[in-house]
N, C-alpha and C. Protein backbone atom coordinates (compact mmCIF):
# COMPACT_ATOMS: atom_id res chain seq x y z
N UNK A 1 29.35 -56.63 -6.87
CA UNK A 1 28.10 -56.09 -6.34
C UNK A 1 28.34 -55.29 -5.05
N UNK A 2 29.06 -56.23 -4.28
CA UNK A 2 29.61 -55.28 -3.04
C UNK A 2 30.22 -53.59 -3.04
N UNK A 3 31.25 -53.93 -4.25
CA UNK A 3 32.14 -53.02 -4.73
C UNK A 3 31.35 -51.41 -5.11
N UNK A 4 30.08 -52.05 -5.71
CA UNK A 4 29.05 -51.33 -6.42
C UNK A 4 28.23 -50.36 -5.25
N UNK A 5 27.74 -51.05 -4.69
CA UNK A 5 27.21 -50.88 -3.47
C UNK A 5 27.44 -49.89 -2.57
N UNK A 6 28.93 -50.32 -2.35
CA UNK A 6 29.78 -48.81 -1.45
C UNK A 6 30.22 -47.85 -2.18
N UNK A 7 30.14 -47.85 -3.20
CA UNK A 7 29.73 -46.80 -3.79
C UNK A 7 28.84 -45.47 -3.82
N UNK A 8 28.26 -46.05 -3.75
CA UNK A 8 26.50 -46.00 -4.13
C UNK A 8 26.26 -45.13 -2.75
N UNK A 9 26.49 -45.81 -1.62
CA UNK A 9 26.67 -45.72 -0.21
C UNK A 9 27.98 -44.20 -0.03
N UNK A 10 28.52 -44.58 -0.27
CA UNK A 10 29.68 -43.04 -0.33
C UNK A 10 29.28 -41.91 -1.01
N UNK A 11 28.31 -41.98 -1.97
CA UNK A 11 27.71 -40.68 -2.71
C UNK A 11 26.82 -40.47 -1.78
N UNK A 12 25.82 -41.01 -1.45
CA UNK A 12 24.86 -40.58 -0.75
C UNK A 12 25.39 -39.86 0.71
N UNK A 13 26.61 -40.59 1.25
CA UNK A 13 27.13 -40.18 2.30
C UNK A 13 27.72 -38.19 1.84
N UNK A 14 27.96 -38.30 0.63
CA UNK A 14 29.03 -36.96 0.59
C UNK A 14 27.60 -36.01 -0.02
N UNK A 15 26.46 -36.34 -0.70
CA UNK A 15 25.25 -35.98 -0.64
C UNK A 15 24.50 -35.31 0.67
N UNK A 16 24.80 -35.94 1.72
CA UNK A 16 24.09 -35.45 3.10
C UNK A 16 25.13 -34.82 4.04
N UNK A 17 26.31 -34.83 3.48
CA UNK A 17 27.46 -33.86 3.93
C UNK A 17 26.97 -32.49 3.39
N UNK A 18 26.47 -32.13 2.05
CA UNK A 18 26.14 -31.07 1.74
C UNK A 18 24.98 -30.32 1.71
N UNK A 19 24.15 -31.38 2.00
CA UNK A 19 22.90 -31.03 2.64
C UNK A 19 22.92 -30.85 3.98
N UNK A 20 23.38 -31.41 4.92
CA UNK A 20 24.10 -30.63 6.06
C UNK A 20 24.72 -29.18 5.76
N UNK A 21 25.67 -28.72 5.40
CA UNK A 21 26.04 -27.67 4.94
C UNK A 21 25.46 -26.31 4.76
N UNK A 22 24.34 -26.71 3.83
CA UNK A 22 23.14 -25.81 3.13
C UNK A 22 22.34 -25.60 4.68
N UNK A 23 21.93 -26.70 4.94
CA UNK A 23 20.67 -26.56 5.92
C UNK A 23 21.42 -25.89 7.75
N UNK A 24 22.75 -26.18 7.75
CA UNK A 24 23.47 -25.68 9.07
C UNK A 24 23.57 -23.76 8.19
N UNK A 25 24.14 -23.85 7.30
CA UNK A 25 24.07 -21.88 6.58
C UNK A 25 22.69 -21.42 6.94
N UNK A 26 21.79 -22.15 6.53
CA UNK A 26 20.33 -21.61 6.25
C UNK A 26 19.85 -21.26 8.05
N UNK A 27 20.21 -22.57 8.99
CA UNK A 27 20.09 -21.93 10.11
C UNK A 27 20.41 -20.70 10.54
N UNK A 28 22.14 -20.29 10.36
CA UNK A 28 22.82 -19.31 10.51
C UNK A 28 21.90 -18.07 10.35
N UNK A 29 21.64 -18.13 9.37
CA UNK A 29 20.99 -17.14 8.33
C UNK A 29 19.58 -16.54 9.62
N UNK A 30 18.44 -18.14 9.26
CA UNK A 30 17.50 -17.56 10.41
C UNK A 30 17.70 -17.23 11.48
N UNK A 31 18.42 -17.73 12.26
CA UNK A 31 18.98 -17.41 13.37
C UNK A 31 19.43 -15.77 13.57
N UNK A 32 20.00 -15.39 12.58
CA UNK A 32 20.63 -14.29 12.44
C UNK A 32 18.85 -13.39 12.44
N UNK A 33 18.28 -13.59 11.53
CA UNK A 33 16.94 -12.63 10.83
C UNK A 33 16.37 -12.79 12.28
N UNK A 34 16.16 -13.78 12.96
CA UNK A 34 15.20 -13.61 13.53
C UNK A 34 15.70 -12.61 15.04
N UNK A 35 17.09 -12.72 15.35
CA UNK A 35 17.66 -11.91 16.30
C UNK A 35 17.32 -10.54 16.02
N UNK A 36 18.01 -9.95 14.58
CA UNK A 36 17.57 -8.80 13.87
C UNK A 36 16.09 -8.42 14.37
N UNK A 37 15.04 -9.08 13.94
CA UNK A 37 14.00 -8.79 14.52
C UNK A 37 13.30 -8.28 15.56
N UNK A 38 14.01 -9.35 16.77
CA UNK A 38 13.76 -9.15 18.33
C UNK A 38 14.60 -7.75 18.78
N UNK A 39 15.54 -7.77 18.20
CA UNK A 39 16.41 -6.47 18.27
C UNK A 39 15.37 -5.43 17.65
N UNK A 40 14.84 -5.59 16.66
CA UNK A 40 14.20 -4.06 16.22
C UNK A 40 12.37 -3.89 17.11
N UNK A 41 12.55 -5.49 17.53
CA UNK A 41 10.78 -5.41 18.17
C UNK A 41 10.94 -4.57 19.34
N UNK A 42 12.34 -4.80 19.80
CA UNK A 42 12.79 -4.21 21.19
C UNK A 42 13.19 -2.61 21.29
N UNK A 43 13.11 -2.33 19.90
CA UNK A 43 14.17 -0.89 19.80
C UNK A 43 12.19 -0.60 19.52
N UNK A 44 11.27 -0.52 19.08
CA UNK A 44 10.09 -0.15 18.78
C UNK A 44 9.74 -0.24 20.33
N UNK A 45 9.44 -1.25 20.84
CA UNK A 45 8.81 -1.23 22.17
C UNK A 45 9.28 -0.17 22.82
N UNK A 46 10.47 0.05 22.96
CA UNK A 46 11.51 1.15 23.77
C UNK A 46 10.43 2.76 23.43
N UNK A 47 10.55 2.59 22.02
CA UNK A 47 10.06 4.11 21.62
C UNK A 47 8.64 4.14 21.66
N UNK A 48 7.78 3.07 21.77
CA UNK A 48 6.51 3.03 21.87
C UNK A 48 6.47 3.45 23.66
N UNK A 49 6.97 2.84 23.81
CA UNK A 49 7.13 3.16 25.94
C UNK A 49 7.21 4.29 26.32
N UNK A 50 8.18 5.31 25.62
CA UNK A 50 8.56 6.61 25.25
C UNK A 50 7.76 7.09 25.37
N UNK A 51 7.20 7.38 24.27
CA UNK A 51 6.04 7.93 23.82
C UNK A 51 4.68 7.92 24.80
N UNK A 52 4.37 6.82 25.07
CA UNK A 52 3.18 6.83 26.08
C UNK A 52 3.34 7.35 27.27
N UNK A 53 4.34 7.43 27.86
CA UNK A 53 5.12 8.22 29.03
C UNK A 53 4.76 9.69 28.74
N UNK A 54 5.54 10.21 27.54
CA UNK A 54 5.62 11.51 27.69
C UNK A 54 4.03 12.28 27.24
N UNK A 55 2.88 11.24 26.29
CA UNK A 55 1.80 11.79 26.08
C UNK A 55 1.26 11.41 27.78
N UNK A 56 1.31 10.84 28.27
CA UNK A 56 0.51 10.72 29.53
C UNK A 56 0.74 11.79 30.32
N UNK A 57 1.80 12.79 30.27
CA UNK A 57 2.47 14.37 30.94
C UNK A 57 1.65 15.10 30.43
N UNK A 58 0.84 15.09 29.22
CA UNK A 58 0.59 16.30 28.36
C UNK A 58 -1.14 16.55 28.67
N UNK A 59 -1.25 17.66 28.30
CA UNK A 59 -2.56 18.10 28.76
C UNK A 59 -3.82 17.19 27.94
N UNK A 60 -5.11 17.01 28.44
CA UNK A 60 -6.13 16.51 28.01
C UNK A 60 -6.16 16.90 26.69
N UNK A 61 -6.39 18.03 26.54
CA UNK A 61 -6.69 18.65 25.27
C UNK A 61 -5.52 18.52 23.87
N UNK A 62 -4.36 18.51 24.49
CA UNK A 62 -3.09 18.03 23.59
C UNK A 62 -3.13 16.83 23.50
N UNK A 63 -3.75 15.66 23.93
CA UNK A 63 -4.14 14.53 24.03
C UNK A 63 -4.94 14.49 22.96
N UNK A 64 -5.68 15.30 23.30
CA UNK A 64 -7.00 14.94 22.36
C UNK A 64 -6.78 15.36 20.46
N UNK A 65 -6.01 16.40 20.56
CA UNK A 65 -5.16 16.52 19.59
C UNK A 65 -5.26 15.96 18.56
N UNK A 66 -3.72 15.18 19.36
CA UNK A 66 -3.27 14.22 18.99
C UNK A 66 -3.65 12.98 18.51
N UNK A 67 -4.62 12.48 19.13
CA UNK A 67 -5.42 11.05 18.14
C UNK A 67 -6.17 11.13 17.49
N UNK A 68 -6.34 13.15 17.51
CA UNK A 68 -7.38 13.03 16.04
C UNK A 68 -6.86 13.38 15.11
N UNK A 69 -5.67 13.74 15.27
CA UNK A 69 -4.52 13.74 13.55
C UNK A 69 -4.09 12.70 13.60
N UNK A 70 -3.77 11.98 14.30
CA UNK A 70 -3.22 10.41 14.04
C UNK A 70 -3.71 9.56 12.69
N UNK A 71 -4.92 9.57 12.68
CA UNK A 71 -5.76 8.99 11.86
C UNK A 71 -5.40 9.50 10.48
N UNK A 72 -4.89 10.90 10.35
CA UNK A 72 -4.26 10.99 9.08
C UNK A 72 -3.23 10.83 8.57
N UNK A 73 -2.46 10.39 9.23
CA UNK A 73 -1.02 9.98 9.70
C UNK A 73 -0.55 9.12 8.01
N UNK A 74 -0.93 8.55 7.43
CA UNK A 74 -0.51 8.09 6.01
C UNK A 74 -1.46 9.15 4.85
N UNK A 75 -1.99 10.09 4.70
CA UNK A 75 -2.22 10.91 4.13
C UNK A 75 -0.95 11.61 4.11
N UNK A 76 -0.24 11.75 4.85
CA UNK A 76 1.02 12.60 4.50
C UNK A 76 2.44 12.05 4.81
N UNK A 77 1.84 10.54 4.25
CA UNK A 77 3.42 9.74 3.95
C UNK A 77 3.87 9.22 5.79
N UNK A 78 3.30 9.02 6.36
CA UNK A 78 4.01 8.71 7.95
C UNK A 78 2.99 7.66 8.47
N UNK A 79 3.41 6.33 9.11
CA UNK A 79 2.48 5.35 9.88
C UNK A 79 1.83 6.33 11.25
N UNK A 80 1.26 5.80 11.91
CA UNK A 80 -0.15 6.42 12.75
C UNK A 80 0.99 6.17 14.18
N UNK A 81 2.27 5.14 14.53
CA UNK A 81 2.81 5.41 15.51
C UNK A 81 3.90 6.48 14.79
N UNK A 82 4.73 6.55 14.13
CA UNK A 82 5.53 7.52 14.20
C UNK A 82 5.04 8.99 14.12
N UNK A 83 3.42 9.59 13.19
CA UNK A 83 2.90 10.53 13.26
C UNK A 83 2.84 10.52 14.97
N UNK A 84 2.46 9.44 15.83
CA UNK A 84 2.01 10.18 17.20
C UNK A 84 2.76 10.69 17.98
N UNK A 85 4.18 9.88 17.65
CA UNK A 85 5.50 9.58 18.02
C UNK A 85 6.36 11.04 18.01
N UNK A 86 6.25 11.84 16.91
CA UNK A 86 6.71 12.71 16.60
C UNK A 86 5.41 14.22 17.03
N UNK A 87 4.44 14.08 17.08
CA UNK A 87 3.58 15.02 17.39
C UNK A 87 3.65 15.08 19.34
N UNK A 88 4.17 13.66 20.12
CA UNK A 88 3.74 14.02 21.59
C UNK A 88 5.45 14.32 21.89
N UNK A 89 6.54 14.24 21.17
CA UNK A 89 7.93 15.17 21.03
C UNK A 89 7.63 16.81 20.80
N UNK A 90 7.12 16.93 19.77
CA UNK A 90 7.03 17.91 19.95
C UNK A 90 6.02 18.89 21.13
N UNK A 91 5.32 18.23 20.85
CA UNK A 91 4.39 19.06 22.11
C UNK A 91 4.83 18.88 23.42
N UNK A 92 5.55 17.93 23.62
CA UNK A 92 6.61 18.20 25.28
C UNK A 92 7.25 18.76 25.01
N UNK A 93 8.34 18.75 23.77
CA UNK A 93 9.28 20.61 23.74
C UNK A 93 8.32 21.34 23.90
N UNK A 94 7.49 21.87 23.18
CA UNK A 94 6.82 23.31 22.75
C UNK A 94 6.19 23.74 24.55
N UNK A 95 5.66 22.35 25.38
CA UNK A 95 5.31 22.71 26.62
C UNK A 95 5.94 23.05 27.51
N UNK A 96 7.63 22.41 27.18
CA UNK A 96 8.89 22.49 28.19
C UNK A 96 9.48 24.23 27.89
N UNK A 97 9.03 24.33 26.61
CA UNK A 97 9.62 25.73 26.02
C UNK A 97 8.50 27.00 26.58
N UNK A 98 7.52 26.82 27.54
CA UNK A 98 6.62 27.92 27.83
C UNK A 98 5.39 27.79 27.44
N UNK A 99 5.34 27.18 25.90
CA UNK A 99 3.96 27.91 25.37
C UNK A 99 3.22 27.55 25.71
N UNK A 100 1.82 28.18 25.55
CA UNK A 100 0.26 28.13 26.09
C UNK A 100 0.22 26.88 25.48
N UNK A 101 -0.94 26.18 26.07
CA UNK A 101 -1.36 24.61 25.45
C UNK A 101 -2.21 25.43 23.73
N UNK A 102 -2.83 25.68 23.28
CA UNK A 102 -3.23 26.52 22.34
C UNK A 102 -2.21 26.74 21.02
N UNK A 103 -0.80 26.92 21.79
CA UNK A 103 0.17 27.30 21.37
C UNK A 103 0.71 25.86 20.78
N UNK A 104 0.57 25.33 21.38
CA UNK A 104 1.39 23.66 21.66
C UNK A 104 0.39 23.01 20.25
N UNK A 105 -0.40 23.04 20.83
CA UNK A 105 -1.70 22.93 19.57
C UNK A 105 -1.17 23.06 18.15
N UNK A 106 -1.17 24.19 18.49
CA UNK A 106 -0.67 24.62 16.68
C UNK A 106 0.33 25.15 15.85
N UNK A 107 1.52 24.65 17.49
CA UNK A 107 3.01 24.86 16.49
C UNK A 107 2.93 22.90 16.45
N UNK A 108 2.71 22.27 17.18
CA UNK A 108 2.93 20.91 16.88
C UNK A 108 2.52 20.15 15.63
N UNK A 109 1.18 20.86 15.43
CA UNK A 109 0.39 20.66 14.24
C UNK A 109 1.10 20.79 13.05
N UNK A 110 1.43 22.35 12.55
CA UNK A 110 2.18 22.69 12.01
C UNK A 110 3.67 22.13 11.93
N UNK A 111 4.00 21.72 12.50
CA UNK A 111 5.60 21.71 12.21
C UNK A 111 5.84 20.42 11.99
N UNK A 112 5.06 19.16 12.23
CA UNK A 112 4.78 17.98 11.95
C UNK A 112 4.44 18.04 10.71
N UNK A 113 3.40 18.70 10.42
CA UNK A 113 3.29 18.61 8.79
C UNK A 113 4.18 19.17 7.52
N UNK A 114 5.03 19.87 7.87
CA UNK A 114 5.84 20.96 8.03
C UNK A 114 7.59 19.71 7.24
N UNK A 115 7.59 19.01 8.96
CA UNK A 115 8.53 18.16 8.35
C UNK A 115 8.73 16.99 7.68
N UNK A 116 7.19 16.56 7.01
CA UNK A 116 6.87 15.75 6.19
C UNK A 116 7.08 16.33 5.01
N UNK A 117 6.44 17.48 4.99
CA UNK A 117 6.59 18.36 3.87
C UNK A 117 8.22 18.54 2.93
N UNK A 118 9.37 18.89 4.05
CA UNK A 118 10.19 18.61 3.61
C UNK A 118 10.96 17.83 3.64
N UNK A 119 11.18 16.35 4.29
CA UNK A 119 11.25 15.13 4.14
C UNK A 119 11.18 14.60 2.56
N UNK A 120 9.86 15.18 2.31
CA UNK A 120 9.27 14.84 0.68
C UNK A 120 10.17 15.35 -0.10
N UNK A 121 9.61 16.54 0.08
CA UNK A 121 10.70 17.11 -1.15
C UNK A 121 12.18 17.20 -1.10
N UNK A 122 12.42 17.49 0.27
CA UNK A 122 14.63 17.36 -0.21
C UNK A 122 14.62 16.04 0.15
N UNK A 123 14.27 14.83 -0.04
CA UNK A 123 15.03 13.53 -0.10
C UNK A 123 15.30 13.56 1.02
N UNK A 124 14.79 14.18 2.42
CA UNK A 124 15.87 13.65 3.85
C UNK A 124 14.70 12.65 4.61
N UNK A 125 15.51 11.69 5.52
CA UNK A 125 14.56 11.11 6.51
C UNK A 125 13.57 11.96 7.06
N UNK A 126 12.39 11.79 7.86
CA UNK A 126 11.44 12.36 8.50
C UNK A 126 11.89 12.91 9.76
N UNK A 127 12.82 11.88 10.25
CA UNK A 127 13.02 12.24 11.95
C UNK A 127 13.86 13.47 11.98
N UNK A 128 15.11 13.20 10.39
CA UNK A 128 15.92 14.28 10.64
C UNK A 128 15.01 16.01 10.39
N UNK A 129 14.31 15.75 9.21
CA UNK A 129 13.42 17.12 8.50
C UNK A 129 13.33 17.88 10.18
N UNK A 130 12.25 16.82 11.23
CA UNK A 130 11.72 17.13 12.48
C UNK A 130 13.31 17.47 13.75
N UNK A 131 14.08 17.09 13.49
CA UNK A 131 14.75 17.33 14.09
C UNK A 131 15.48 18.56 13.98
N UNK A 132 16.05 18.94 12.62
CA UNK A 132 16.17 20.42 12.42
C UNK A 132 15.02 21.39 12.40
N UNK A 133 13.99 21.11 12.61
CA UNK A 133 12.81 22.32 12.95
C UNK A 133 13.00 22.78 14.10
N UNK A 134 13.40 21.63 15.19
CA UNK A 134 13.60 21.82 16.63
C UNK A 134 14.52 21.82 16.39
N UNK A 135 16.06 21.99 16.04
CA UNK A 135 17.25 22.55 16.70
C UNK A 135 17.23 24.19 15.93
N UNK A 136 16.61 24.50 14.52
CA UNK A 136 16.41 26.48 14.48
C UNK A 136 15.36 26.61 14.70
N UNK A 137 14.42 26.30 15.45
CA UNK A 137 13.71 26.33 17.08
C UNK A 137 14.50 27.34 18.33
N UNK A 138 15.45 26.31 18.51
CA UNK A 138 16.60 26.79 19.54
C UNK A 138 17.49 27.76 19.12
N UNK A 139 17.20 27.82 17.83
CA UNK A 139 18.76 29.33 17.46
C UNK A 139 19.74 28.34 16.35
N UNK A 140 20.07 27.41 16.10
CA UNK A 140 20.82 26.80 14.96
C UNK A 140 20.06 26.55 13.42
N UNK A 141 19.71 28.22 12.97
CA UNK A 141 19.29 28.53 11.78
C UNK A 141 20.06 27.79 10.90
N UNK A 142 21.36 27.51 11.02
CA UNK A 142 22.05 26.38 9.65
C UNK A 142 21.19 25.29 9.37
N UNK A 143 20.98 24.89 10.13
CA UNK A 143 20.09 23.46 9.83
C UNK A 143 19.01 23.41 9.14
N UNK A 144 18.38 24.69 8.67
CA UNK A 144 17.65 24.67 7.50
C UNK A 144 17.75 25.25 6.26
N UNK A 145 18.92 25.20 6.01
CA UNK A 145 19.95 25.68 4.70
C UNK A 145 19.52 24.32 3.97
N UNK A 146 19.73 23.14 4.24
CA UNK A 146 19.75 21.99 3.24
C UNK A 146 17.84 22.32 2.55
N UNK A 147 17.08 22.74 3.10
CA UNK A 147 15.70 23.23 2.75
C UNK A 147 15.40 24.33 1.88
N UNK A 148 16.63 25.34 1.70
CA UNK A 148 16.29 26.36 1.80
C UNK A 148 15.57 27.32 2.32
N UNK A 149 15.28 27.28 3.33
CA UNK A 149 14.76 28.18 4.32
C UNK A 149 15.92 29.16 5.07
N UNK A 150 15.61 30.54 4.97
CA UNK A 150 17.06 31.18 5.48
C UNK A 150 16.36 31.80 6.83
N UNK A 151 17.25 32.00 7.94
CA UNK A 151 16.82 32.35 8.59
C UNK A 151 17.65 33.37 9.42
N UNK A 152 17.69 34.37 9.78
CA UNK A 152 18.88 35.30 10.25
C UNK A 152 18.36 36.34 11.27
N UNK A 153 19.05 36.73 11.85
CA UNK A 153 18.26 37.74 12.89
C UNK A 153 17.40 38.57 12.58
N UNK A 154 18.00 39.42 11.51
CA UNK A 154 17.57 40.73 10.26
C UNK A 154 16.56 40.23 9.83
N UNK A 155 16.71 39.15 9.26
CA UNK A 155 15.41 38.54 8.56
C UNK A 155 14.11 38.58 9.78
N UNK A 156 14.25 37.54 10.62
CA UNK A 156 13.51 37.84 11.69
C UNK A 156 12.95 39.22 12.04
N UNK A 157 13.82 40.09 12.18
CA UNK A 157 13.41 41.33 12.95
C UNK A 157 12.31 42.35 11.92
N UNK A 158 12.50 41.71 10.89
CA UNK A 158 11.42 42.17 9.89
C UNK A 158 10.54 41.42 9.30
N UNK A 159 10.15 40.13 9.93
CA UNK A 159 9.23 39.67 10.01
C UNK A 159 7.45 39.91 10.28
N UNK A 160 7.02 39.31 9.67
CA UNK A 160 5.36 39.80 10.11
C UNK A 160 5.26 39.56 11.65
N UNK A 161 5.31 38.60 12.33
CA UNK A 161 5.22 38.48 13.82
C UNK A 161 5.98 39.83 14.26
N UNK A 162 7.36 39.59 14.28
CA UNK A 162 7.88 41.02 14.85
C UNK A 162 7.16 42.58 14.95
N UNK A 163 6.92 41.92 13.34
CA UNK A 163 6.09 43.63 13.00
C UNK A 163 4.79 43.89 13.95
N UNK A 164 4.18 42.44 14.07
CA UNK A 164 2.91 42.45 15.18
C UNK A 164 3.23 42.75 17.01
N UNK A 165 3.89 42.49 17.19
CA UNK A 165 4.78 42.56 18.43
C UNK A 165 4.98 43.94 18.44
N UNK A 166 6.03 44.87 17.33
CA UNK A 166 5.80 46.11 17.99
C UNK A 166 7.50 46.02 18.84
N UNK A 167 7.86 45.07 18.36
CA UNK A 167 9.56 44.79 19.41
C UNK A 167 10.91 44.22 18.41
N UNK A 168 11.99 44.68 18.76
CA UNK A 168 13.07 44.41 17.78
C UNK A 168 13.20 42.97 18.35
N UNK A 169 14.42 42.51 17.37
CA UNK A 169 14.94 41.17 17.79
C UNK A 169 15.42 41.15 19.76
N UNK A 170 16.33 41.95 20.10
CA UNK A 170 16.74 42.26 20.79
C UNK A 170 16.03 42.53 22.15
N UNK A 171 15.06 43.04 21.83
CA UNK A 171 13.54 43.27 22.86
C UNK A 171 12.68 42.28 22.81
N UNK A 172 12.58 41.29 22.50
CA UNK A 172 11.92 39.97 22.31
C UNK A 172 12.11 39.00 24.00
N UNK A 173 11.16 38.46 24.24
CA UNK A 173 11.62 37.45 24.98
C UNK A 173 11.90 36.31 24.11
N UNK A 174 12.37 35.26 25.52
CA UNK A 174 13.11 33.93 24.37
C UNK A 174 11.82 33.39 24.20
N UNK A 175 10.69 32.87 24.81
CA UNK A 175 9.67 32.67 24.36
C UNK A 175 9.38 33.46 22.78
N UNK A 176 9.18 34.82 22.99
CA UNK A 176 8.66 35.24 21.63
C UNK A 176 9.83 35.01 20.14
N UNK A 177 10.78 34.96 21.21
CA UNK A 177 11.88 34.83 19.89
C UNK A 177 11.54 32.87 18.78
N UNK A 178 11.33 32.25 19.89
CA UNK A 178 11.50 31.05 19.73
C UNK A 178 9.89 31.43 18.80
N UNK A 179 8.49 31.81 18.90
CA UNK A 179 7.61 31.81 18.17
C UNK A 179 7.89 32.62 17.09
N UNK A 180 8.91 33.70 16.88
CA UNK A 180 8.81 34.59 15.97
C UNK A 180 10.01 33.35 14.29
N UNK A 181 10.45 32.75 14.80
CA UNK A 181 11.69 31.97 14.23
C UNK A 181 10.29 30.85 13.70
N UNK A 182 9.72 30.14 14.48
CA UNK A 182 8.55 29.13 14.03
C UNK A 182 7.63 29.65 12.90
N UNK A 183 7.06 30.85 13.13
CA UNK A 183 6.21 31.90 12.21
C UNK A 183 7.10 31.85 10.74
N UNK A 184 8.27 32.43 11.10
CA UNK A 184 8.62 32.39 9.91
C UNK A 184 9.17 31.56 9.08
N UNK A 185 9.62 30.16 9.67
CA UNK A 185 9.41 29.08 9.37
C UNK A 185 8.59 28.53 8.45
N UNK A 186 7.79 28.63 9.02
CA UNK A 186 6.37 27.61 8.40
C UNK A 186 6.00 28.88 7.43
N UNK A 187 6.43 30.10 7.50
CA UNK A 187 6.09 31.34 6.19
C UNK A 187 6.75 30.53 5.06
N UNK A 188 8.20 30.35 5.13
CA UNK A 188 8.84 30.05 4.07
C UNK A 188 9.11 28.81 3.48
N UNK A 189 8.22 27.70 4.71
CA UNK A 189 8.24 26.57 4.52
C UNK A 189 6.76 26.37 3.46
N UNK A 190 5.97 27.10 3.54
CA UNK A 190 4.95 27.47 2.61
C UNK A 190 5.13 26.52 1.04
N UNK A 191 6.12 26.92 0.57
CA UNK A 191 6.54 27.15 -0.51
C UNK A 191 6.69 25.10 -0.84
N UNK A 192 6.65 24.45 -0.07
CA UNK A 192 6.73 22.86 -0.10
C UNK A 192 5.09 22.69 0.72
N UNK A 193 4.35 23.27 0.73
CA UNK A 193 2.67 22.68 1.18
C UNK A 193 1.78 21.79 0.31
N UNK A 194 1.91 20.63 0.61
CA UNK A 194 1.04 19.66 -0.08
C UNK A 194 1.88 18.74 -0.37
N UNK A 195 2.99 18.83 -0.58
CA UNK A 195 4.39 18.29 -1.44
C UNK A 195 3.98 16.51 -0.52
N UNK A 196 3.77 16.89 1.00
CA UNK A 196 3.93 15.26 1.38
C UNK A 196 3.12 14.61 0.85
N UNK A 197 1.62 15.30 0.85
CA UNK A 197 0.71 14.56 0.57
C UNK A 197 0.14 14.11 -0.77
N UNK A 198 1.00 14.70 -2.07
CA UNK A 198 1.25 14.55 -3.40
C UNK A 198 2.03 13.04 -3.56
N UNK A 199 2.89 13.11 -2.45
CA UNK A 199 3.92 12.17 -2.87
C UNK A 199 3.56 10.87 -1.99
N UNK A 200 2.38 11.22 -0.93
CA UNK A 200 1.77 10.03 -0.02
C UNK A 200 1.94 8.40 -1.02
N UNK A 201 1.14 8.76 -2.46
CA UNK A 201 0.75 7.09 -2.47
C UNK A 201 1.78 6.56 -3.38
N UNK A 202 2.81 7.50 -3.58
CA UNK A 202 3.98 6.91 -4.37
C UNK A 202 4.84 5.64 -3.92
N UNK A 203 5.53 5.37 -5.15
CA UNK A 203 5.88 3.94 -4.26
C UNK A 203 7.65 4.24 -3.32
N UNK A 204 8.15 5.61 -3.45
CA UNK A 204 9.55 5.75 -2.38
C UNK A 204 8.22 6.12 -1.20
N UNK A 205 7.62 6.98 -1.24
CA UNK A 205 6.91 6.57 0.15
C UNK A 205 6.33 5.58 0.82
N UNK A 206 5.50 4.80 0.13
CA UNK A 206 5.02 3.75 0.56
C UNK A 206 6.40 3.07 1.04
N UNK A 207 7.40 2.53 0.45
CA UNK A 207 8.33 2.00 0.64
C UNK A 207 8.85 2.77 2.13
N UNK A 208 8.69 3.86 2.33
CA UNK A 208 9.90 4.27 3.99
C UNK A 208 8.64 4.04 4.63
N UNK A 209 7.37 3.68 4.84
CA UNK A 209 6.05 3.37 5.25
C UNK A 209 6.56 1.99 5.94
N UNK A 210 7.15 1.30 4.55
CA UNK A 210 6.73 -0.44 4.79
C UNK A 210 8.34 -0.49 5.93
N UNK A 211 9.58 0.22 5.78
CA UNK A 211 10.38 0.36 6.49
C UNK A 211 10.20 0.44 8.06
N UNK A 212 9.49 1.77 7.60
CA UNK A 212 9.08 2.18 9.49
C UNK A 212 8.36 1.17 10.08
C-alpha cells in the first residue's frame, strides 16, 4: 500500500513539474505581449505628441481644415489619427515650403488623398505612397516610377501650370517649381481617383485599419 502510494505521489509530483513548465512559458509569452504593447503604446503616444505640437504651429484655418476631413478619414481606407497625422505633416511642409495658407489648404488636401489613392492601388504602405509625394515635391521624380507617374523637367515645362505662368522650367521660382511638379502630379495621379475609396470596406484594408 505504501509502495502504491509513492507512486501515486511521484506522478503527481512529475505532473506539476509540467504544469510548472507550461504555465512559467505562458508567462514568458505574456510578459513578452504585454512589453510589445507598452512599446507600441509608447511609439503612438510619441507620434500623437508630434502631431499636436506641429498642428498647434499651424494656422486657425488649416486647423480647421483639418478636423473636418478627419471625420472622413476611413472612407478612404486610413484611421481618423493617422488621416490627421499625415494631413498636419503635410501642411507644415507645404507652410515651411512658402505657400499661401489657401495653398496649404489644397495641396494637403489633395495629396493626402492622392496617397491613399496610391497606397490602394500599387500595394505600398500609406506612409511610404505620402512620403514619395514629398520627396518629388523636392525634385526626386524617381520615387514615383513605382506609380507610374513620370515626371521630368520637359514634361513639366509643358505642363498646364507652366503654360499658365507664361515661364520656362528655368524661369520658375522654387516655390512655383515645387507647385508646378504637385499640379502635375495629382494630373497624372488622376488616373487612380476613387481607387482608395473602392477598396475602403475591403477586408486587406480593413485589415492595415485594424494594424494601424
Amino acid at each position: 500500500n505504501t509502495e502504491d502510494s509513492l507512486e501515486g505521489l511521484t506522478n503527481v509530483g512529475k505532473g506539476m513539474q509540467q504544469v510548472g513548465k507550461v504555465v512559467t512559458a505562458v508567462g514568458v509569452a505574456i510578459t513578452g505581449a504585454i512589453g510589445a504593447i507598452v512599446m507600441k503604446g509608447s511609439e503612438w503616444q510619441e507620434s500623437v505628441n508630434t502631431t499636436n505640437f506641429l498642428y498647434g504651429n499651424l494656422d486657425k484655418s488649416i486647423q480647421k481644415n483639418i478636423e473636418a476631413n478627419t471625420a472622413n478619414a476611413r472612407s478612404i481606407g486610413l484611421t481618423e489619427q493617422q488621416y490627421r497625422a499625415s494631413q498636419t505633416s503635410m501642411s507644415t511642409f507645404f507652410k515651411n515650403m512658402g505657400f499661401t495658407t489657401d495653398q496649404t489648404i489644397k495641396f494637403s488636401n489633395e495629396t493626402t488623398t492622392l496617397a491613399a489613392n496610391l497606397a490602394a492601388a500599387c500595394n505600398v504602405p500609406y506612409d511610404q505612397a505620402l512620403e514619395d509625394i514629398r520627396s518629388a515635391t523636392l525634385g526626386n521624380y524617381e520615387a514615383l516610377d513605382k506609380y507610374n507617374l513620370n515626371l521630368s523637367a520637359n514634361q513639366l515645362s509643358q505642363s498646364e501650370y507652366a503654360k499658365s505662368l507664361g515661364k520656362t522650367w528655368n524661369q520658375m521660382s522654387d516655390n512655383e517649381k515645387m507647385q508646378c511638379v504637385l499640379n502635375e502630379m495629382l494630373r497624372q495621379g488622376g488616373i487612380y481617383s476613387g481607387f482608395a475609396e473602392q477598396e475602403a470596406g475591403g477586408f486587406a484594408s480593413q485589415l492595415r485599419m485594424l494594424k494601424e
